[in-house]
Each structure stands twice: as structure tokens, then as C-alpha cells.
C-alpha atoms as a PDB file:
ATOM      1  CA  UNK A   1       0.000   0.000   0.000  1.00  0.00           C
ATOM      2  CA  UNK A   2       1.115   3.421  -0.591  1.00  0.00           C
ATOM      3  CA  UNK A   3       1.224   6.225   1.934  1.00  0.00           C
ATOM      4  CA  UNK A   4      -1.681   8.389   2.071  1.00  0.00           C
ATOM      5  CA  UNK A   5      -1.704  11.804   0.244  1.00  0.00           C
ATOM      6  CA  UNK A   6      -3.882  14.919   0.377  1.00  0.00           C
ATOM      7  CA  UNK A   7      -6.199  15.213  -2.349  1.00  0.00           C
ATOM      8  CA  UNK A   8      -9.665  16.922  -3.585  1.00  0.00           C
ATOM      9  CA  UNK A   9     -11.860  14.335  -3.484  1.00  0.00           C
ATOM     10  CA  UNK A  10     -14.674  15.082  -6.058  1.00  0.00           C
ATOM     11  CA  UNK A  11     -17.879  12.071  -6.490  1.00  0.00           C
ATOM     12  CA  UNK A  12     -20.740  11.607  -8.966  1.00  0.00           C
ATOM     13  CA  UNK A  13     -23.671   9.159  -8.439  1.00  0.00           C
ATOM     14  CA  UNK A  14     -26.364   8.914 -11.022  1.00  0.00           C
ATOM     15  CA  UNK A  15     -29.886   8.489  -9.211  1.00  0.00           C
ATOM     16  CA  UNK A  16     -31.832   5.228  -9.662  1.00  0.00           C
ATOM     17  CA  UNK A  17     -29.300   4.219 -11.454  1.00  0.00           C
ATOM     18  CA  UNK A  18     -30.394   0.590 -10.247  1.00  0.00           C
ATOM     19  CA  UNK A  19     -34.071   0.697 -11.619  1.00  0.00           C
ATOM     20  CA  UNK A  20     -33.037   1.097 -15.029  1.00  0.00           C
ATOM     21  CA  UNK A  21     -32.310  -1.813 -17.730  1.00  0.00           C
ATOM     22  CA  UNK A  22     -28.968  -2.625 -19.194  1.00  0.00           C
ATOM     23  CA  UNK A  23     -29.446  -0.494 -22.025  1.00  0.00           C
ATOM     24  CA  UNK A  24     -30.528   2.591 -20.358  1.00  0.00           C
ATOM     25  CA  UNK A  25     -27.635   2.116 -17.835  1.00  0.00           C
ATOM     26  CA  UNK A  26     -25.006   1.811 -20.515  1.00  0.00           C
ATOM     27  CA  UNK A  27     -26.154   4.748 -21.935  1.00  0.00           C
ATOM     28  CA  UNK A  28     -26.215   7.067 -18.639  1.00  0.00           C
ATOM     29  CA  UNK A  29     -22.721   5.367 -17.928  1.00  0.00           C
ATOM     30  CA  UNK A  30     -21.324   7.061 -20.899  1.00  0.00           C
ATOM     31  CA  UNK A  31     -23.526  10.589 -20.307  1.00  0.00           C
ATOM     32  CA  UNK A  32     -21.991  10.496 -16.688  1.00  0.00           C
ATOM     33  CA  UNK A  33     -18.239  10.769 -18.513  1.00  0.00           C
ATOM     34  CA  UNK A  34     -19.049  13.031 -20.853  1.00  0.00           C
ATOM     35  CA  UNK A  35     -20.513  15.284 -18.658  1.00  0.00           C
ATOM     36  CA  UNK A  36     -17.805  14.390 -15.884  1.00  0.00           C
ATOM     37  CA  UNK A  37     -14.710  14.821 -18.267  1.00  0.00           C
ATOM     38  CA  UNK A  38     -16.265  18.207 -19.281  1.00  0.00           C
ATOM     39  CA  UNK A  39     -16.913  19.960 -16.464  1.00  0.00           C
ATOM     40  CA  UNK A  40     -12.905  18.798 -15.215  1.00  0.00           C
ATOM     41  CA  UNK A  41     -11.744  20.199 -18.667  1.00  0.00           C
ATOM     42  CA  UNK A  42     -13.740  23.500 -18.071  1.00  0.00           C
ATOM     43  CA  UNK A  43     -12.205  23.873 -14.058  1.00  0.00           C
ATOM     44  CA  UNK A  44      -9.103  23.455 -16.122  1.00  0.00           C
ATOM     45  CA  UNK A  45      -7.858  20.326 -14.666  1.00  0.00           C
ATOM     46  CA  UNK A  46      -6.060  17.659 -17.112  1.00  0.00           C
ATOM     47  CA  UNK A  47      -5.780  13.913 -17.071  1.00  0.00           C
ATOM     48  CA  UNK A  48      -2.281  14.338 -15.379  1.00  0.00           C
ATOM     49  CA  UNK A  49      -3.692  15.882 -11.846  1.00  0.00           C
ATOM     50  CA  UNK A  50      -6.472  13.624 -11.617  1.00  0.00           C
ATOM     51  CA  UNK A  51      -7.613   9.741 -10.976  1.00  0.00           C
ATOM     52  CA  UNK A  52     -10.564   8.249 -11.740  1.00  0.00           C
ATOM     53  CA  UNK A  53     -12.098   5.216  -9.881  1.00  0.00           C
ATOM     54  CA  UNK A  54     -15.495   3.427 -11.922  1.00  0.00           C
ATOM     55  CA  UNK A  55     -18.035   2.472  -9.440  1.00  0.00           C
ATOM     56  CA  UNK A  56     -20.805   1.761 -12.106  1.00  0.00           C
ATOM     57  CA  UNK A  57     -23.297   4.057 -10.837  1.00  0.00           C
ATOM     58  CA  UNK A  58     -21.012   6.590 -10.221  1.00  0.00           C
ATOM     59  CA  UNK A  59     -17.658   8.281 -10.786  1.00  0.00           C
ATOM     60  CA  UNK A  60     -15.147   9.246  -7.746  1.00  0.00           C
ATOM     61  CA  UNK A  61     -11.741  11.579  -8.757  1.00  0.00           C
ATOM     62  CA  UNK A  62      -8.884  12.726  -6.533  1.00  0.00           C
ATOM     63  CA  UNK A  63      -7.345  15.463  -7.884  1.00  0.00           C
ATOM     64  CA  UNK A  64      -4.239  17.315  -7.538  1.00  0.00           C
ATOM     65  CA  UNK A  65      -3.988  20.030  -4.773  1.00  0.00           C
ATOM     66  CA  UNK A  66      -2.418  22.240  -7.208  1.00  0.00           C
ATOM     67  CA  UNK A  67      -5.692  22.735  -8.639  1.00  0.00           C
ATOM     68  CA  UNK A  68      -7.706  25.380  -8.059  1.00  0.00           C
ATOM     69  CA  UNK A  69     -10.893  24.183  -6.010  1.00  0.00           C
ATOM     70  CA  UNK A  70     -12.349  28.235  -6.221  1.00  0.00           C
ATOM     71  CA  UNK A  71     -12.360  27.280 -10.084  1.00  0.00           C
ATOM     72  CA  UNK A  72     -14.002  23.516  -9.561  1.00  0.00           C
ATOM     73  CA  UNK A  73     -16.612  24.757  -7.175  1.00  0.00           C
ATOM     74  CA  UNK A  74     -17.828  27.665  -9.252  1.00  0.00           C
ATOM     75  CA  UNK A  75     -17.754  25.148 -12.484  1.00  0.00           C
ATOM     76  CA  UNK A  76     -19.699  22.658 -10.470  1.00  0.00           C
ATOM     77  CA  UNK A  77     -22.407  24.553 -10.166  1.00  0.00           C
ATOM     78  CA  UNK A  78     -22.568  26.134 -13.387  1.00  0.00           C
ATOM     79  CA  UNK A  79     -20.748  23.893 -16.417  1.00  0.00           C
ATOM     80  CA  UNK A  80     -22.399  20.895 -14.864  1.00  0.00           C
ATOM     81  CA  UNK A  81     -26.088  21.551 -14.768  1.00  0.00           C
ATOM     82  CA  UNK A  82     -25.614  23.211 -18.186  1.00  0.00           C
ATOM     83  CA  UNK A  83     -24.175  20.366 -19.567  1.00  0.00           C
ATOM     84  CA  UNK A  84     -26.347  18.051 -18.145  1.00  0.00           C
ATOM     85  CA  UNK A  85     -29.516  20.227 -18.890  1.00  0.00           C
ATOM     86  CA  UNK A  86     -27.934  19.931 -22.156  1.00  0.00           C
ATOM     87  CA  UNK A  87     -27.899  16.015 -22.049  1.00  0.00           C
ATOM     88  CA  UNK A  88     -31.207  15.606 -20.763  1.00  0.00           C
ATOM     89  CA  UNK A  89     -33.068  17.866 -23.435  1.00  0.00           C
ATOM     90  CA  UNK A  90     -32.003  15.907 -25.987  1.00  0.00           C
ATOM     91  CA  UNK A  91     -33.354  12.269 -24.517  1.00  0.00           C
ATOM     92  CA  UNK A  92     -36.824  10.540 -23.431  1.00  0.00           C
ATOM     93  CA  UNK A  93     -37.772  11.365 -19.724  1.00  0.00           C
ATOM     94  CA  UNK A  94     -37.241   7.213 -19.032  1.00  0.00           C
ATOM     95  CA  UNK A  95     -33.373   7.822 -20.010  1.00  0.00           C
ATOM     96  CA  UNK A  96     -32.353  11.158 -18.225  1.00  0.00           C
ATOM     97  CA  UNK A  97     -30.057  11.726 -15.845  1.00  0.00           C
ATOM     98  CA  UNK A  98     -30.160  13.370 -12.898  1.00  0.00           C
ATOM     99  CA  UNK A  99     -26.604  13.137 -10.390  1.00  0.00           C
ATOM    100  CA  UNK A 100     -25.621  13.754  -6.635  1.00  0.00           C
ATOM    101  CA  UNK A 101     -22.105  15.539  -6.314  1.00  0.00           C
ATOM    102  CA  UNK A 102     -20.111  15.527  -3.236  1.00  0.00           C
ATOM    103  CA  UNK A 103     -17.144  18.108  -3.131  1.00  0.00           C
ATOM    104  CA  UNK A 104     -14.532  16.783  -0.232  1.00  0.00           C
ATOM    105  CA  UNK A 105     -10.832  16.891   0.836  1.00  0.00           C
ATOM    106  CA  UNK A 106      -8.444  14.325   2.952  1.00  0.00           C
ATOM    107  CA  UNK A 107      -5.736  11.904   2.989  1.00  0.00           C
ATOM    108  CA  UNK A 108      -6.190   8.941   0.514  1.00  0.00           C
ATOM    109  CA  UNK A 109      -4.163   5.679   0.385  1.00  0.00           C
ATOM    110  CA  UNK A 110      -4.025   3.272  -2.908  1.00  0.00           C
ATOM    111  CA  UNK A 111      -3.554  -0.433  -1.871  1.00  0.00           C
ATOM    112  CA  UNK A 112      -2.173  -3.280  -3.899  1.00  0.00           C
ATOM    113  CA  UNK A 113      -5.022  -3.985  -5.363  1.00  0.00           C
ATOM    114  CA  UNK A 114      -5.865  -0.455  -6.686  1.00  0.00           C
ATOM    115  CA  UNK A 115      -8.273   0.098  -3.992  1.00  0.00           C
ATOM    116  CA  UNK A 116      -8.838   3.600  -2.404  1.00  0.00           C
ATOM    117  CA  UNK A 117      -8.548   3.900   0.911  1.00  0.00           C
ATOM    118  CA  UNK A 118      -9.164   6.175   3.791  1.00  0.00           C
ATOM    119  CA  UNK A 119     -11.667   7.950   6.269  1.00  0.00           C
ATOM    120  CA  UNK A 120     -11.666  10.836   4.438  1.00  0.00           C
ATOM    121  CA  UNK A 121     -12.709   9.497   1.177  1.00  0.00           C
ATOM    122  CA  UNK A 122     -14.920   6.848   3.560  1.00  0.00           C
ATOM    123  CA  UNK A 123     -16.699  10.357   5.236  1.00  0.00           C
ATOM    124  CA  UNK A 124     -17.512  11.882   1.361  1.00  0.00           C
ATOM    125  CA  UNK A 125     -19.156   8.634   0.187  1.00  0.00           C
ATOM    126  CA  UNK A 126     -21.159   8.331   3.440  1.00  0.00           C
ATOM    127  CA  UNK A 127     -22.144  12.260   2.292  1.00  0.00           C
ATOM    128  CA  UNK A 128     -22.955  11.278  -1.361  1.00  0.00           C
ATOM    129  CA  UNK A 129     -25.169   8.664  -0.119  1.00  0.00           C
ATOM    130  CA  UNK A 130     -27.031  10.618   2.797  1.00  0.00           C
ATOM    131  CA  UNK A 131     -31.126  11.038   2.841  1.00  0.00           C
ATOM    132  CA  UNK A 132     -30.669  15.093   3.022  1.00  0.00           C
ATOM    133  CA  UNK A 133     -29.008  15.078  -0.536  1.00  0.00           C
ATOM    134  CA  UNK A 134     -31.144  12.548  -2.214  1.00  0.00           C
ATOM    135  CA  UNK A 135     -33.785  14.460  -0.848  1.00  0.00           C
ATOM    136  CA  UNK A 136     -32.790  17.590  -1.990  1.00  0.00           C
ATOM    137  CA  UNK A 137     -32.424  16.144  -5.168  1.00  0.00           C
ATOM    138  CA  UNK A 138     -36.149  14.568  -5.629  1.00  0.00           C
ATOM    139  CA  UNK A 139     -37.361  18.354  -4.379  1.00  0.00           C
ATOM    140  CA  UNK A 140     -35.412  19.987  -7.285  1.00  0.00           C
ATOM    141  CA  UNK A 141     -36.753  21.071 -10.675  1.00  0.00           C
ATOM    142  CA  UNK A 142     -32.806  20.935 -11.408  1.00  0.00           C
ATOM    143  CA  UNK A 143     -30.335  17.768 -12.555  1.00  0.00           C
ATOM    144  CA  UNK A 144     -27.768  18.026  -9.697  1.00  0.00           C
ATOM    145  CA  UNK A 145     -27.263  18.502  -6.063  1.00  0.00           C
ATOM    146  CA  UNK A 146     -24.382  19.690  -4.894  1.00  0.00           C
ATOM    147  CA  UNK A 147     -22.686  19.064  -1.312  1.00  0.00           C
ATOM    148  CA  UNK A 148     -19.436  20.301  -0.060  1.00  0.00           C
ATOM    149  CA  UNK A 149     -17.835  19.213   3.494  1.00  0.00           C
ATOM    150  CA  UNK A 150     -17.818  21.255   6.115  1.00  0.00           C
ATOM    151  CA  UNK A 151     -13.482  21.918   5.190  1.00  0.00           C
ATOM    152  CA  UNK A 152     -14.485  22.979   2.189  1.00  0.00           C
ATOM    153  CA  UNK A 153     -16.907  25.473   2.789  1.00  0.00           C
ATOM    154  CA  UNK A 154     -14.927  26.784   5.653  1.00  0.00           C
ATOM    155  CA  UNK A 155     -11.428  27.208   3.519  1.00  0.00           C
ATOM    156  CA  UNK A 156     -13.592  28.429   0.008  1.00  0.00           C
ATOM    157  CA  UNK A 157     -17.312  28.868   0.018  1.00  0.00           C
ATOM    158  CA  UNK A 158     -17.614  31.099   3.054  1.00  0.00           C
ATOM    159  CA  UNK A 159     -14.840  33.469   1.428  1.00  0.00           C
ATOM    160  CA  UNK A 160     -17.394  33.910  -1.530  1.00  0.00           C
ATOM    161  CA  UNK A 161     -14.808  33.383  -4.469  1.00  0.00           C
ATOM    162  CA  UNK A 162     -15.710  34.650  -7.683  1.00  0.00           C
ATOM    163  CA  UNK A 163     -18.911  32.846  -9.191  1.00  0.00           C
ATOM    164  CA  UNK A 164     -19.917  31.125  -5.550  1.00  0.00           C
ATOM    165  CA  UNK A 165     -22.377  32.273  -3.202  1.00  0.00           C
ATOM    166  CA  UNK A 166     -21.589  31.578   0.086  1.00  0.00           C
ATOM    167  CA  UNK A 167     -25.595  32.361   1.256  1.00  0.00           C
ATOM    168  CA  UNK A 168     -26.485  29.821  -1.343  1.00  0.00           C
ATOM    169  CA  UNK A 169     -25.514  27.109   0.830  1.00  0.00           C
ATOM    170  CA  UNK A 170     -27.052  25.666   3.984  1.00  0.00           C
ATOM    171  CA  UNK A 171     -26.024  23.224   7.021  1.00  0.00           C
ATOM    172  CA  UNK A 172     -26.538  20.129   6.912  1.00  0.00           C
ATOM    173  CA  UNK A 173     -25.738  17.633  10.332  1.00  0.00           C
ATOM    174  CA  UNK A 174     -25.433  14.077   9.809  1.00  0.00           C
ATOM    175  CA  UNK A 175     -25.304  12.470  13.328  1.00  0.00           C
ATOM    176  CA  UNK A 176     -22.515   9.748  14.009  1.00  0.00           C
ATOM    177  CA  UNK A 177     -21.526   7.398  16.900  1.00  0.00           C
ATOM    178  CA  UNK A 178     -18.328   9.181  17.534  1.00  0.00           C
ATOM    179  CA  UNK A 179     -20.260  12.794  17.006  1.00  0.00           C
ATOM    180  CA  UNK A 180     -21.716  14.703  14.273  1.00  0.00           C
ATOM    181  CA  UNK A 181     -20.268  15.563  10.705  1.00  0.00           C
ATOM    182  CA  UNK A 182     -20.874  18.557   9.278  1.00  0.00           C
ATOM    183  CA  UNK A 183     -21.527  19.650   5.687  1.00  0.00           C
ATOM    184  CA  UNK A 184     -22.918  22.437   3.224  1.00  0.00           C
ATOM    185  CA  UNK A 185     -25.644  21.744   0.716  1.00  0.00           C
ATOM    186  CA  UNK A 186     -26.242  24.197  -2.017  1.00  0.00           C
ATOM    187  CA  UNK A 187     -29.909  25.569  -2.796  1.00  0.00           C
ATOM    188  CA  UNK A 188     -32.798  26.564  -0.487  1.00  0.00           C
ATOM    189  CA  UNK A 189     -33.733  24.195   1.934  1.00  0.00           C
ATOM    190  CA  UNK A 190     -37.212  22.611   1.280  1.00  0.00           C
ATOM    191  CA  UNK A 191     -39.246  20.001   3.942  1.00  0.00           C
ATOM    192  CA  UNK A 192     -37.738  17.207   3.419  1.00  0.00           C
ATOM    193  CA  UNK A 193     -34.187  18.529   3.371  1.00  0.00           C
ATOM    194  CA  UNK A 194     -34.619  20.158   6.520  1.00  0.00           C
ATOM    195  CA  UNK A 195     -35.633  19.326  10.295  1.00  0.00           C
ATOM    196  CA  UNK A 196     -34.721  22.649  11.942  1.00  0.00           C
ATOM    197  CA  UNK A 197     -38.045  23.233  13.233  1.00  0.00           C
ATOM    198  CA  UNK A 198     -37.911  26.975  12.263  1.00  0.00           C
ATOM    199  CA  UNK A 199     -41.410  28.384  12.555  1.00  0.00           C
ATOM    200  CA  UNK A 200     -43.231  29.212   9.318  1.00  0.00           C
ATOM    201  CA  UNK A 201     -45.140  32.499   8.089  1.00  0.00           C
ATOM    202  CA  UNK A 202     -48.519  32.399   6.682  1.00  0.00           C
ATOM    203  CA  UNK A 203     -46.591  32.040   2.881  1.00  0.00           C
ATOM    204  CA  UNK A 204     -44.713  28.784   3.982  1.00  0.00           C
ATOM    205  CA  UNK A 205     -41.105  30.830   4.134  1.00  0.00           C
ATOM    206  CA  UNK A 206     -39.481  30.832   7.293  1.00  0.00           C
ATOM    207  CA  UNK A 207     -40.448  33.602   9.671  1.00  0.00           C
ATOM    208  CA  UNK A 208     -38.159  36.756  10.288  1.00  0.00           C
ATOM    209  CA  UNK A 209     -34.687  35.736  12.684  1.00  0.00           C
ATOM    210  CA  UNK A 210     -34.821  36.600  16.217  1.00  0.00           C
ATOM    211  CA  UNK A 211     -30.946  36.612  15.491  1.00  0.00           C
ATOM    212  CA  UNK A 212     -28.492  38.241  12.741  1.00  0.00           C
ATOM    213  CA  UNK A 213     -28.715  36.526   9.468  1.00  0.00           C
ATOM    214  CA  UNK A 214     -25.174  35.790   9.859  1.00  0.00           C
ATOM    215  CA  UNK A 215     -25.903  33.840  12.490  1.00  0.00           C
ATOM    216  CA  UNK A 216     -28.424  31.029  10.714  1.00  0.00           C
ATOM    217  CA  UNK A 217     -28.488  28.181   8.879  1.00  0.00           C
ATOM    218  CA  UNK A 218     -30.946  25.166   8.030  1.00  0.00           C
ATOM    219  CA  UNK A 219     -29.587  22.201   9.572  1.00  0.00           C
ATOM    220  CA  UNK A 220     -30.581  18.514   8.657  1.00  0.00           C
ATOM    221  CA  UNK A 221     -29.416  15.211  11.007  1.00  0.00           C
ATOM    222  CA  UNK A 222     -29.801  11.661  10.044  1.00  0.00           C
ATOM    223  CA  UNK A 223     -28.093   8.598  11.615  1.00  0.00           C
ATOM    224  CA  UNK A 224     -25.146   6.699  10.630  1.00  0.00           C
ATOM    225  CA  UNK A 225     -21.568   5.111  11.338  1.00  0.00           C
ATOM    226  CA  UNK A 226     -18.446   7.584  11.789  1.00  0.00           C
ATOM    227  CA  UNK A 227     -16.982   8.179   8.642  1.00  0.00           C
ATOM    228  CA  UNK A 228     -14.309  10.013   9.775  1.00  0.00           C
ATOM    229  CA  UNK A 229     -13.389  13.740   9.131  1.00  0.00           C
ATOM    230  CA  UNK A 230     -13.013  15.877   5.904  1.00  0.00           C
ATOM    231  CA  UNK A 231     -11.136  18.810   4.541  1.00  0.00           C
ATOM    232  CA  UNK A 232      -7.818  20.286   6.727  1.00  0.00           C
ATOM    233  CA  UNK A 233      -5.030  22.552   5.761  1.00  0.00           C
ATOM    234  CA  UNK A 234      -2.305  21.253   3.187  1.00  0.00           C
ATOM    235  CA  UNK A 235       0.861  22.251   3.887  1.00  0.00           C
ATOM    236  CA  UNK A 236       3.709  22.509   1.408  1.00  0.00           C
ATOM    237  CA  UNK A 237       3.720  20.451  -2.111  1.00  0.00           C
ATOM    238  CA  UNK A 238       3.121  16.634  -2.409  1.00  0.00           C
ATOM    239  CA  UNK A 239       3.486  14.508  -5.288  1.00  0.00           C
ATOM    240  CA  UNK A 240       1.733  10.930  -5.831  1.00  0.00           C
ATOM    241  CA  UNK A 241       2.333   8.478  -8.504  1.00  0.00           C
ATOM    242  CA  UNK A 242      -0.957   6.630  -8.434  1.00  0.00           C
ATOM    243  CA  UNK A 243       0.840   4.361 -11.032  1.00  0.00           C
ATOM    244  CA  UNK A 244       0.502   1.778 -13.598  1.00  0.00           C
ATOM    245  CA  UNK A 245      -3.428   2.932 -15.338  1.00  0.00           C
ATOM    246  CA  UNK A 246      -3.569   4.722 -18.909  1.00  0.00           C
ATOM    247  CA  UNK A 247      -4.483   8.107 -18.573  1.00  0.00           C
ATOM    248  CA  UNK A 248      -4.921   8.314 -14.555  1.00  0.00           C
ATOM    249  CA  UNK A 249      -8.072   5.783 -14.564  1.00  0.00           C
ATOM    250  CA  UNK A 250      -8.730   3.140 -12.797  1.00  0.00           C
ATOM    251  CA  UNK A 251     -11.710   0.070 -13.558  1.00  0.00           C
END
């Protein structure tokens, strides 16, 4: 096994991928790289910084540090719904496409067997398969859902780089054995996607703050096992030869 290395962990998952026939999931298999590759090429980020793991139903890349995750966070939330919007217009209703993205940091190993491992990438697949962004994502009119963990928001979002909207995002709470994790949906809240309790005007918006806006957030919990912790501070350059696959992918 190698030694672990800091990385941007970046996942896709197609929803029900699984109730969909052979055909249809070949089909949204190659839609899912097209639309992944793209939105990587448009955040500027070659084949060279990144690795690709296949998990059928869904795509997971660790990229370089070096790259600007400003850039990918802006892009994911506007060269990906475009280009999926652009997808999806094209095809039947039965065959679209509609994708959870989880936006993470942390220390990944690669075993001998080409396996990824490590409670950071562990945490960001426990957050790409959690009931407040599935949720979110049946609520919305749009094609994606985008989460970030609580390190990134904290070291990007909340700075409001160029293109991202820091009030665009709200708290979500997933509740653990050893504590709970923390991360950042994008998009307004709806029912299902949160469980703060806030009290409601006669419009169905939440009523006026008794506190300063800066101050609030929508927060979601659900149950599950400790996943470990994202994001951190990098210090200093690392380099990782992930080895042996054509073009930085892995099957």
C-alpha cells in the first residue's frame, strides 16, 4: 500500500441508477463521462492531476492540490447543470439523468489492489449517499445537487470566491456514533431537506430571525456510522504516482 496523500476528493452518483435496464444504464454510464470529463476540462484540470475510480453508478476523482478548487466549485455549479440540462433535453424522460455531487478533501491511500482507501474518502461517500441530498435532489426542478464538506466550505465557500455564493448554501448535520459531521448543501432548503423546526409564516417561508442573518443556517441530522473527518489545511507540495493505469483511470 502506498502512503496516504492529500487530495480533492470530487464524487458523482447517477440516481436510480439501479431501476433502469442494461441499455438505459449503458447509456447514462457514458452521459456520466461526458458530462464528468467536461466539467474537469472547463475547471481546467487535465488527465495528469487527476484519478478516476469506476463504481458503475457513479464516478469518484482525486485530484491534484495544485488545482484550483475556487475554479471547480464555481464550475460545479454552473458547467455541470448546463451540460447536463444539455444532455437531458435531448433524450426521453425514461433515459435522463439526474446526479448527486459531493465536493470533499483528505488523505487517501491506494492499496495493492488499486483500492482507495481512507476515512476521508470513507466520510464523502457516506455524504454522497445521505437522505438530506437525495432528498434535496427529488425536491429539485434541477439535474444536480451539490454538497461540499464542512473543510471545504470553511477554507472556500464562506470566502465567496468569484462565481460562488456563500448564502447559497445551507447546514446540513449528519449524526454519528463518535459525534456529528458537518456539511454544506447548495440551494434553499425545502421540507424534506430540513428538520430545523424553524417556525413558518402564513406564505410557507421561514419567519423573520430573532438573530443576525449571519448567524443562521438550516440544519438537517440523520443517523449513521463515523466516517471520519473531511477537509484540513495542506501544507507545502506533495506529489503521488498513483501508477501503472492509462491516462490516470482506474476500472
Amino acid at each position: 500500500m502506498t502512503g496516504p496523500v492529500y487530495r480533492t476528493i470530487l464524487l458523482f452518483d447517477i440516481e436510480q441508477y439501479g431501476s433502469r435496464d442494461d441499455v438505459e444504464q449503458a447509456f447514462l454510464r457514458r452521459v456520466l463521462y461526458e458530462v464528468v470529463d467536461a466539467t474537469l476540462l472547463a475547471a481546467d484540470i487535465d488527465e495528469t492531476a487527476r484519478l478516476r475510480a469506476d463504481r458503475g453508478d457513479s464516478v469518484m476523482e482525486l485530484i491534484d492540490t495544485k488545482v484550483s478548487v475556487p475554479t471547480l466549485v464555481k464550475t460545479l455549479l454552473t458547467e455541470t447543470p448546463a451540460r447536463l440540462h444539455s444532455k437531458n433535453r435531448l433524450i426521453a424522460n425514461s433515459a435522463q439523468m439526474r446526479l448527486r455531487i459531493v465536493l470533499s478533501s483528505g488523505y487517501v491511500a491506494v492499496d495493492d489492489l488499486d483500492g482507495w482507501v481512507g476515512s476521508d474518502l470513507n466520510h464523502a461517500v457516506r455524504l454522497l449517499d445521505s437522505a438530506p441530498l437525495r432528498d434535496a435532489l427529488k425536491q429539485r426542478d434541477g439535474d444536480s445537487v451539490l454538497c461540499v464538506s464542512d473543510g471545504i466550505y470553511a477554507g472556500v465557500v464562506r470566502h465567496g470566491p468569484l462565481g460562488v455564493r456563500p448564502d447559497d448554501f445551507h447546514r446540513i448535520t449528519v449524526d454519528t456514533k463518535e459525534g456529528p459531521t458537518v456539511a454544506w448543501l447548495h440551494g434553499v432548503p425545502g421540507a424534506a431537506d430540513s428538520s430545523d423546526g424553524s417556525p413558518k409564516d402564513s406564505a410557507g417561508s421561514p419567519a423573520a430571525p430573532a438573530t443576525p442573518a449571519t448567524a443562521q443556517y438550516s440544519e438537517t441530522r440523520i443517523k449513521g456510522d463515523h466516517y471520519g473527518n473531511s477537509g484540513g489545511t495542506h501544507h507545502g507540495d506533495q506529489t503521488f504516482d498513483f501508477g501503472g493505469s492509462e491516462g490516470g483511470r482506474h476500472r
